[in-house]
Protein backbone atom coordinates (compact mmCIF):
# COMPACT_ATOMS: atom_id res chain seq x y z
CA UNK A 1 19.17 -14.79 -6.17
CA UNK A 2 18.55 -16.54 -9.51
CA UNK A 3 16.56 -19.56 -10.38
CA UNK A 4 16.43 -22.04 -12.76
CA UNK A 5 14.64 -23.35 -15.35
CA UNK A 6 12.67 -26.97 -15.22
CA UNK A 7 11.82 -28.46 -18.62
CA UNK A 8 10.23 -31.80 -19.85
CA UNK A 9 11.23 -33.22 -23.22
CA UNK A 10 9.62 -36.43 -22.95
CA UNK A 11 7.19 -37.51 -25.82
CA UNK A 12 7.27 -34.06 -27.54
CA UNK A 13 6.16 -31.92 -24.58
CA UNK A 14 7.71 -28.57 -24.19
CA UNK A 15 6.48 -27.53 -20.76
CA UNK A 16 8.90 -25.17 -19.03
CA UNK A 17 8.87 -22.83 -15.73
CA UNK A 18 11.09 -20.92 -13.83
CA UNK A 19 11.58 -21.52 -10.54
CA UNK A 20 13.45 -18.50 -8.36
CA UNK A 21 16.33 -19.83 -5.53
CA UNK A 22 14.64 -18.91 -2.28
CA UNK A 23 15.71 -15.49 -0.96
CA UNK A 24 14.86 -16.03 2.71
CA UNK A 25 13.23 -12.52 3.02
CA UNK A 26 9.97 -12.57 5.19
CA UNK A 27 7.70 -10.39 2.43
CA UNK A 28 8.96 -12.99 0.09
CA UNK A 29 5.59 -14.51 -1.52
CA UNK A 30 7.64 -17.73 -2.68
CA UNK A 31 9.86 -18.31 0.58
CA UNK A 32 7.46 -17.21 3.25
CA UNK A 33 4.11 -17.27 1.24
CA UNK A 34 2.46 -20.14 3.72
CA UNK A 35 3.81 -19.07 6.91
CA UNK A 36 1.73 -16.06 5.51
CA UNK A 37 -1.50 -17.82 5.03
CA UNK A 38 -1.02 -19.54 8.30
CA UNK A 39 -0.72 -16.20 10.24
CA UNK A 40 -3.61 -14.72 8.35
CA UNK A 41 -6.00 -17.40 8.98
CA UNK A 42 -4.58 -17.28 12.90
CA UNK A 43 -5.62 -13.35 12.68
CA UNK A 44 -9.12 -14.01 10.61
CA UNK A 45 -10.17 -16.09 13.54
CA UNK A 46 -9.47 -13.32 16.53
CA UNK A 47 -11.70 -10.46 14.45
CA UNK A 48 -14.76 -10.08 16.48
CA UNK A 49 -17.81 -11.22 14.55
CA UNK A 50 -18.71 -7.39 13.73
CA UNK A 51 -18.25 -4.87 11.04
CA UNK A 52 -15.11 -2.24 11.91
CA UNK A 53 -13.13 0.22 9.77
CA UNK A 54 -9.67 0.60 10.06
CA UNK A 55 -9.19 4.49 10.17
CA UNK A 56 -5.61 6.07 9.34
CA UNK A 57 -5.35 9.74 10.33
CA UNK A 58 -2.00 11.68 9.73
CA UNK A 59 -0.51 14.78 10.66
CA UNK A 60 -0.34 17.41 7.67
CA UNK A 61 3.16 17.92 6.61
CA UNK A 62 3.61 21.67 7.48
CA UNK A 63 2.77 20.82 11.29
CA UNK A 64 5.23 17.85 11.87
CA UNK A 65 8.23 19.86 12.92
CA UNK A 66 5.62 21.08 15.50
CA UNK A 67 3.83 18.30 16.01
CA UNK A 68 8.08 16.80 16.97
CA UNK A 69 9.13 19.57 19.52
CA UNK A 70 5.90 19.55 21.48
CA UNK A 71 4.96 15.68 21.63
CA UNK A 72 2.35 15.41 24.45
CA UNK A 73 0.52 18.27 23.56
CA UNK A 74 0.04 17.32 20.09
CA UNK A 75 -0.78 13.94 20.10
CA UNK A 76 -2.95 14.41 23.16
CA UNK A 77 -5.01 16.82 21.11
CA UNK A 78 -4.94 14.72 17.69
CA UNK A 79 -6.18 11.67 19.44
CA UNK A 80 -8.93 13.17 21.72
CA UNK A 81 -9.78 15.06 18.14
CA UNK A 82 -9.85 12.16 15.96
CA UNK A 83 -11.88 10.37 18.59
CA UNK A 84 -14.19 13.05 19.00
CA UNK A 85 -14.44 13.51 15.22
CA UNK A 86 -14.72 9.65 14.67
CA UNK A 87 -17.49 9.41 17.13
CA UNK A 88 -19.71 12.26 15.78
CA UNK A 89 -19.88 10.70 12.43
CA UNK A 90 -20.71 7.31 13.92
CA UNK A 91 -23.50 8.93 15.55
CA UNK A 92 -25.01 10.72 12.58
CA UNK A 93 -27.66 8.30 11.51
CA UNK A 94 -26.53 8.64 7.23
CA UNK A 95 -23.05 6.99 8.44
CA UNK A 96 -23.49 4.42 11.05
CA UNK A 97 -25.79 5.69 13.89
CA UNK A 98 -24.91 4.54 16.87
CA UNK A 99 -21.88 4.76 19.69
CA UNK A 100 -18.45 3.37 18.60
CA UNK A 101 -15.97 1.45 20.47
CA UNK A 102 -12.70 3.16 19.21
CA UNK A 103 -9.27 1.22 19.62
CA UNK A 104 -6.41 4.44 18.78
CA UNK A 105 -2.72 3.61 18.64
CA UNK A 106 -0.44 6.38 18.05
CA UNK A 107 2.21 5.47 15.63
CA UNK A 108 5.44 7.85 15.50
């Protein structure tokens, strides 16, 4: 995209930055950077007043193939196992000791 470069020559100062043209991307920090902030603040004030973990569990590479011809079984059984799995740590009294609430969403 390019940029360019802003100077000041008056009275001896020799301040310069670059400045990149604007790309128009979304991720971009510079073009969409507070639209960003906006949305995270939005976000920062819907979180429940609570402590939570956000928990990522994945399917091991040698069962995906698997895990792609026999859908409902699969994901029926990771779920119900990560839940199950989930919730007996959060019982055990060294992690959190108590019940959780568990939100799962199955990304494919």
């Amino acid at each position: 995209m390019g940029g360019h470069l802003e100077a000041c020559d008056e009275n001896g100062c020799d301040y310069h930055r670059y400045s990149y043209h604007s790309c128009k991307n979304r991720n971009c920090p510079k073009c969409h950077g507070a639209d960003t902030k906006r949305w995270l603040a939005k976000r920062r004030r819907e979180l429940l007043p609570v402590p939570y973990f956000h928990v990522t569990i994945t399917i091991p590479q040698q069962l995906r193939r698997m895990a792609r011809s026999h859908q409902d079984k699969t994901y029926a059984i990771l779920m119900s196992t990560a839940a199950e799995a989930l919730q007996t740590l959060g019982d055990d009294p060294g992690y959190v000791g108590g019940r959780l609430a568990v939100l799962a969403v199955l990304h494919t």
